[in-house]
Structure formats: C-alpha cells, structure tokens
C-alpha atoms as a PDB file:
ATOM      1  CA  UNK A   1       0.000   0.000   0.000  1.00  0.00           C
ATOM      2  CA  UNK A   2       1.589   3.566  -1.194  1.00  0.00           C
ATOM      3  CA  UNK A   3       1.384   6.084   1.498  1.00  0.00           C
ATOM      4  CA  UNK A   4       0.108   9.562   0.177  1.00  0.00           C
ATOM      5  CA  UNK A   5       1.105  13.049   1.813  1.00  0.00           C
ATOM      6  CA  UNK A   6      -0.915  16.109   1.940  1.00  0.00           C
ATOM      7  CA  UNK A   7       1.088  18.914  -0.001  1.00  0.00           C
ATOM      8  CA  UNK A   8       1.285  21.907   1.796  1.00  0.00           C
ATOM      9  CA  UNK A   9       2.088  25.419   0.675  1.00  0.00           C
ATOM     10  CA  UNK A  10       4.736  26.937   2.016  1.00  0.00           C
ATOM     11  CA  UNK A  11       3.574  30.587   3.288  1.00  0.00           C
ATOM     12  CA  UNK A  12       0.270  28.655   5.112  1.00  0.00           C
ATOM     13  CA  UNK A  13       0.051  29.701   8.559  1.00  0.00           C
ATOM     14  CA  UNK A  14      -2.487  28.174  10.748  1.00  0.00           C
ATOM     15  CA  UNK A  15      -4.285  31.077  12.783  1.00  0.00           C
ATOM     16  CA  UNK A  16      -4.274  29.438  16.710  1.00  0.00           C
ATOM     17  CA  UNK A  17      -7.198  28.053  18.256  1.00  0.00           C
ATOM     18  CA  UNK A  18      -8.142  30.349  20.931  1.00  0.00           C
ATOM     19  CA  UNK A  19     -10.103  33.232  20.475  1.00  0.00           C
ATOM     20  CA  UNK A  20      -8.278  36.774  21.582  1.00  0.00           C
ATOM     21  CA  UNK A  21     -11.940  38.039  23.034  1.00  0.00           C
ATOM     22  CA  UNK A  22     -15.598  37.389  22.975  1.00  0.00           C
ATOM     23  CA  UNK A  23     -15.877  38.974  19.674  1.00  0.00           C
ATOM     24  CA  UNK A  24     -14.610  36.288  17.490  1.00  0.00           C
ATOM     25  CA  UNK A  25     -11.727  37.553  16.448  1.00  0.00           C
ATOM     26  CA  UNK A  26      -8.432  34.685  16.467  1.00  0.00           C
ATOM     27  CA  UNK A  27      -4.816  35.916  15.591  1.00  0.00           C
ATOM     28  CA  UNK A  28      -3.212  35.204  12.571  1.00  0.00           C
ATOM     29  CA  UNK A  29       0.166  36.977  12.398  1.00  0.00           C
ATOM     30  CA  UNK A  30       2.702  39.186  13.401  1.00  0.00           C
ATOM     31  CA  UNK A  31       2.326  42.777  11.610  1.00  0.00           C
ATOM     32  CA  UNK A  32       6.250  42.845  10.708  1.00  0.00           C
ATOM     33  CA  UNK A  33       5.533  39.329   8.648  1.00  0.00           C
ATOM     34  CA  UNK A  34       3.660  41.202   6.041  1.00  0.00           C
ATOM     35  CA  UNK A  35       4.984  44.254   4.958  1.00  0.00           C
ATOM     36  CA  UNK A  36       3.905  46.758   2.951  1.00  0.00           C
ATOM     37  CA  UNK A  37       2.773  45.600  -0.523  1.00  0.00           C
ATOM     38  CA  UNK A  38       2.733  41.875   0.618  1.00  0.00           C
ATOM     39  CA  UNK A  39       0.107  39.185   0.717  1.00  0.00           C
ATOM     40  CA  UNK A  40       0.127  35.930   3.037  1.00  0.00           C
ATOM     41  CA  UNK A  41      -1.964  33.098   3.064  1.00  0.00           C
ATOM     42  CA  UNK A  42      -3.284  31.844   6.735  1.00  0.00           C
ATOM     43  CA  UNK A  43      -5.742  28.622   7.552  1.00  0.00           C
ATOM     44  CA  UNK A  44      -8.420  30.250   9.513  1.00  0.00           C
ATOM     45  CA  UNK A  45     -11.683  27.598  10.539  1.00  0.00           C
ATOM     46  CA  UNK A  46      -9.786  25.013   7.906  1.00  0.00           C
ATOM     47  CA  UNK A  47     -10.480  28.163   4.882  1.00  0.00           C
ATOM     48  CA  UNK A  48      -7.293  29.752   3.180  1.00  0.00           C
ATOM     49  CA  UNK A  49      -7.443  33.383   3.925  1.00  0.00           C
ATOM     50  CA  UNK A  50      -5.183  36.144   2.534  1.00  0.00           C
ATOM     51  CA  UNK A  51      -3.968  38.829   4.630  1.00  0.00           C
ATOM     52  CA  UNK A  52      -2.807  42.059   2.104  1.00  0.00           C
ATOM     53  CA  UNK A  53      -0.828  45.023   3.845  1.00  0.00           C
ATOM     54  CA  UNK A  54      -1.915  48.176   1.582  1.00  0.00           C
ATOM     55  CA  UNK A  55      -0.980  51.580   2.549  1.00  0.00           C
ATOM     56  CA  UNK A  56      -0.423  51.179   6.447  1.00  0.00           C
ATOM     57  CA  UNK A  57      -3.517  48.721   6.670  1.00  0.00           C
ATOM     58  CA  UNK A  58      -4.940  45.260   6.579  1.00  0.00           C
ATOM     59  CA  UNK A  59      -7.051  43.277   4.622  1.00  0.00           C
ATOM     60  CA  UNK A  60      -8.615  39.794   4.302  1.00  0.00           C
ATOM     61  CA  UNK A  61     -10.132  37.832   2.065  1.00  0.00           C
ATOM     62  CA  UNK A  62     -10.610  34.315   0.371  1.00  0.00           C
ATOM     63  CA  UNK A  63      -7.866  32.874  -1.317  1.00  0.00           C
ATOM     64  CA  UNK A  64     -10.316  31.093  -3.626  1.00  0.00           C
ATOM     65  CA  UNK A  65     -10.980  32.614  -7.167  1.00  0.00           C
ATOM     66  CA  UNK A  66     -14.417  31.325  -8.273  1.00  0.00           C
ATOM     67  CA  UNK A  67     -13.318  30.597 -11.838  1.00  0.00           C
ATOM     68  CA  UNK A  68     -11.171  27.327 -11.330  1.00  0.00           C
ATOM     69  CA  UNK A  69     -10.549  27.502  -7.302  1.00  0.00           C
ATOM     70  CA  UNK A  70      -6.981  28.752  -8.109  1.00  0.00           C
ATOM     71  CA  UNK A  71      -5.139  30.253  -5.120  1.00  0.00           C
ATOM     72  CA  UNK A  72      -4.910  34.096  -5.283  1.00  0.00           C
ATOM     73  CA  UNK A  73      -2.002  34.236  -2.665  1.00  0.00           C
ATOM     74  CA  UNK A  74      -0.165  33.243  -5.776  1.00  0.00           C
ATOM     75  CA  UNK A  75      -1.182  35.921  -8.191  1.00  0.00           C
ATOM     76  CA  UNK A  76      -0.129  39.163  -8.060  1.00  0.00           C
ATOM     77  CA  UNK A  77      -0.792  42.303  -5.941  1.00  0.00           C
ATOM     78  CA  UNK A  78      -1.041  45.929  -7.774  1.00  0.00           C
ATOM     79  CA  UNK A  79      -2.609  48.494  -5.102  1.00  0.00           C
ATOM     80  CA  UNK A  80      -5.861  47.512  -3.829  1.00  0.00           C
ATOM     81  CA  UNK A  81      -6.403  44.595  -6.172  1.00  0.00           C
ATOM     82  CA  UNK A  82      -5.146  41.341  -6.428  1.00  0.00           C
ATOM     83  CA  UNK A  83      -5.261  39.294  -9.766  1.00  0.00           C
ATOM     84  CA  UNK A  84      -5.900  35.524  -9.882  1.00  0.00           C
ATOM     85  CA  UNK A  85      -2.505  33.547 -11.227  1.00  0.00           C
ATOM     86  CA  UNK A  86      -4.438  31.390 -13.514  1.00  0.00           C
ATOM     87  CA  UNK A  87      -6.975  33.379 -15.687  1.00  0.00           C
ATOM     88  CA  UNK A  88      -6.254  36.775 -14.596  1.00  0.00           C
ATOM     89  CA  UNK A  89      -8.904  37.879 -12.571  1.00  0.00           C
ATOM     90  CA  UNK A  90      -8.954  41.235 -11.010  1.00  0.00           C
ATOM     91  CA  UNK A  91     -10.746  41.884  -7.146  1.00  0.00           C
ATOM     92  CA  UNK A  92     -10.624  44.761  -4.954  1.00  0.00           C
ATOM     93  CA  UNK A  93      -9.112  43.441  -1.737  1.00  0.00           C
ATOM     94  CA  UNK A  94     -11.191  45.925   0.023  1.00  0.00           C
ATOM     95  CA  UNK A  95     -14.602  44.985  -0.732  1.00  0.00           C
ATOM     96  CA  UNK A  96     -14.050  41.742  -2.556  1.00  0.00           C
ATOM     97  CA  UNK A  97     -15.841  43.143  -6.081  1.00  0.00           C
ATOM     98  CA  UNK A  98     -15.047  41.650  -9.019  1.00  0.00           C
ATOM     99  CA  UNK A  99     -12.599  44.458 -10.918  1.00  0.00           C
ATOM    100  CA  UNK A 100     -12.113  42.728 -14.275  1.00  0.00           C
ATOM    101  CA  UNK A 101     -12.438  38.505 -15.336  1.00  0.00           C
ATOM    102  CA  UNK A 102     -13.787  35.739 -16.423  1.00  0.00           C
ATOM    103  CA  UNK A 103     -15.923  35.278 -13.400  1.00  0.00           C
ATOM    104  CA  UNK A 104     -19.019  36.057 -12.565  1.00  0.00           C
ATOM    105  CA  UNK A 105     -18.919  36.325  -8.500  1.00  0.00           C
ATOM    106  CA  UNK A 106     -16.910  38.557  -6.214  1.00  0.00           C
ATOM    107  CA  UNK A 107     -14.847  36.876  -3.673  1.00  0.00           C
ATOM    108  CA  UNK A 108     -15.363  37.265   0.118  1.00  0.00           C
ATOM    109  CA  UNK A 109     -13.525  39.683   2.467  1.00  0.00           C
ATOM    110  CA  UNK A 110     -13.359  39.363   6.167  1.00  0.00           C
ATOM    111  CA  UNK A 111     -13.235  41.907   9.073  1.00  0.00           C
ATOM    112  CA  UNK A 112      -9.302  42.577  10.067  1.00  0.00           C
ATOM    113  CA  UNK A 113      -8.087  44.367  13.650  1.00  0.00           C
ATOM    114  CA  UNK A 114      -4.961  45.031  14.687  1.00  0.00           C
ATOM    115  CA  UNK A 115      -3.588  45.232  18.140  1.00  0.00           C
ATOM    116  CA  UNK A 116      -0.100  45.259  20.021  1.00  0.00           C
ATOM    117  CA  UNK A 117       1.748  44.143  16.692  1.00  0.00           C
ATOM    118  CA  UNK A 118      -0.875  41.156  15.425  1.00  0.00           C
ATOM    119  CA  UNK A 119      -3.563  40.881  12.848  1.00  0.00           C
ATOM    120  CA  UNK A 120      -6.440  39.549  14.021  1.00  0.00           C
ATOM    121  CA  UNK A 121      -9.861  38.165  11.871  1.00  0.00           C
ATOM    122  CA  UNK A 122     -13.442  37.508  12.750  1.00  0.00           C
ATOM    123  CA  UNK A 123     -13.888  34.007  12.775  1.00  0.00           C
ATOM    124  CA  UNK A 124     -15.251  32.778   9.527  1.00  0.00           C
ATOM    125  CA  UNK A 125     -18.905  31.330   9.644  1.00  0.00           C
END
C-alpha cells in the first residue's frame, strides 16, 4: 500500500485556536511578517485566507478565485487589487468586487483588527 502526503504550501500559517476576546476575532500573524505591498496566506476555521498590507492597513479575504478555485495568494498584488494567477482575474481586496475577469462572482472579504503588533480576523462562519 503507497502512502500519500498532503502537499502543503509553504507561506500557510495556521491562525491558533483560541479566540483573543468574545468577539470572534483569532490571531493570525505578526504585523512585521507582512509588509507593505505583501500578501500571506493563513488557515483560519480550515479556509485559506489572505492577509494584504496596503498603505499602512490590513485586509482579508478568500484565497479562492471562483473561476477554477486557483489560489490568489499566488497571483499578483497591484494596489488595492489582487489578480488571480491562472486566468487573470482582477478583485478589490477591500470589498471583494469583481474588478475585471472571467468570473461572474466577487470573492469574500473578512473583518481585520490590529492590536499590540498582530492581525487579528473575525472568525469565519
């Protein structure tokens, strides 16, 4: 019997279990390990989430692109809009609307805080 392995990406983080407050926000990184510019993919409630540092603040939102599941924390970051590696989507990280693409369907954005140097998100439903 051939033993299989679960392929994991690199720049996944998993957010930690407990919950900072009664708010349902969890932490997911350190501010200085995104910097400006940057995106990185986190495993928040088992769901890849991207975290996008864009002038001075935070954003989150699905790392799913709805035309072919591809992983946007691979495509590329221009401002406030990230395009899909694959078939060139365009979103706006800050409201999740589709910008430009072949798809149909924005993608979903989640509420960031920040406090005493981490990035917190609401837990996802």
């Amino acid at each position: 019997m051939m033993k299989t392995s679960r392929r994991r990406l690199p720049q996944v983080r998993r957010a930690e279990k407990r919950m900072s407050d009664s708010s349902g926000f969890s932490p997911v990184a350190n501010v200085a390990d995104i910097p400006e510019g940057a995106m990185k993919c986190v495993a928040v409630d088992r769901r890849r989430v991207v975290i996008a540092r864009v002038d001075g603040r935070f954003h989150a939102f699905s790392d799913i692109c709805g035309h072919r599941n591809a992983p946007l924390s691979r495509g590329t970051l221009t401002g406030h809009v990230v395009e899909c590696p694959l078939h060139f989507a365009q979103f706006d990280i800050r409201d999740g609307r589709l910008v430009d693409g072949p798809v149909s369907a924005d993608i979903p954005v989640y509420e960031v805080r920040v406090a005493d140097d981490t990035v917190f998100i609401r837990h996802l439903l």
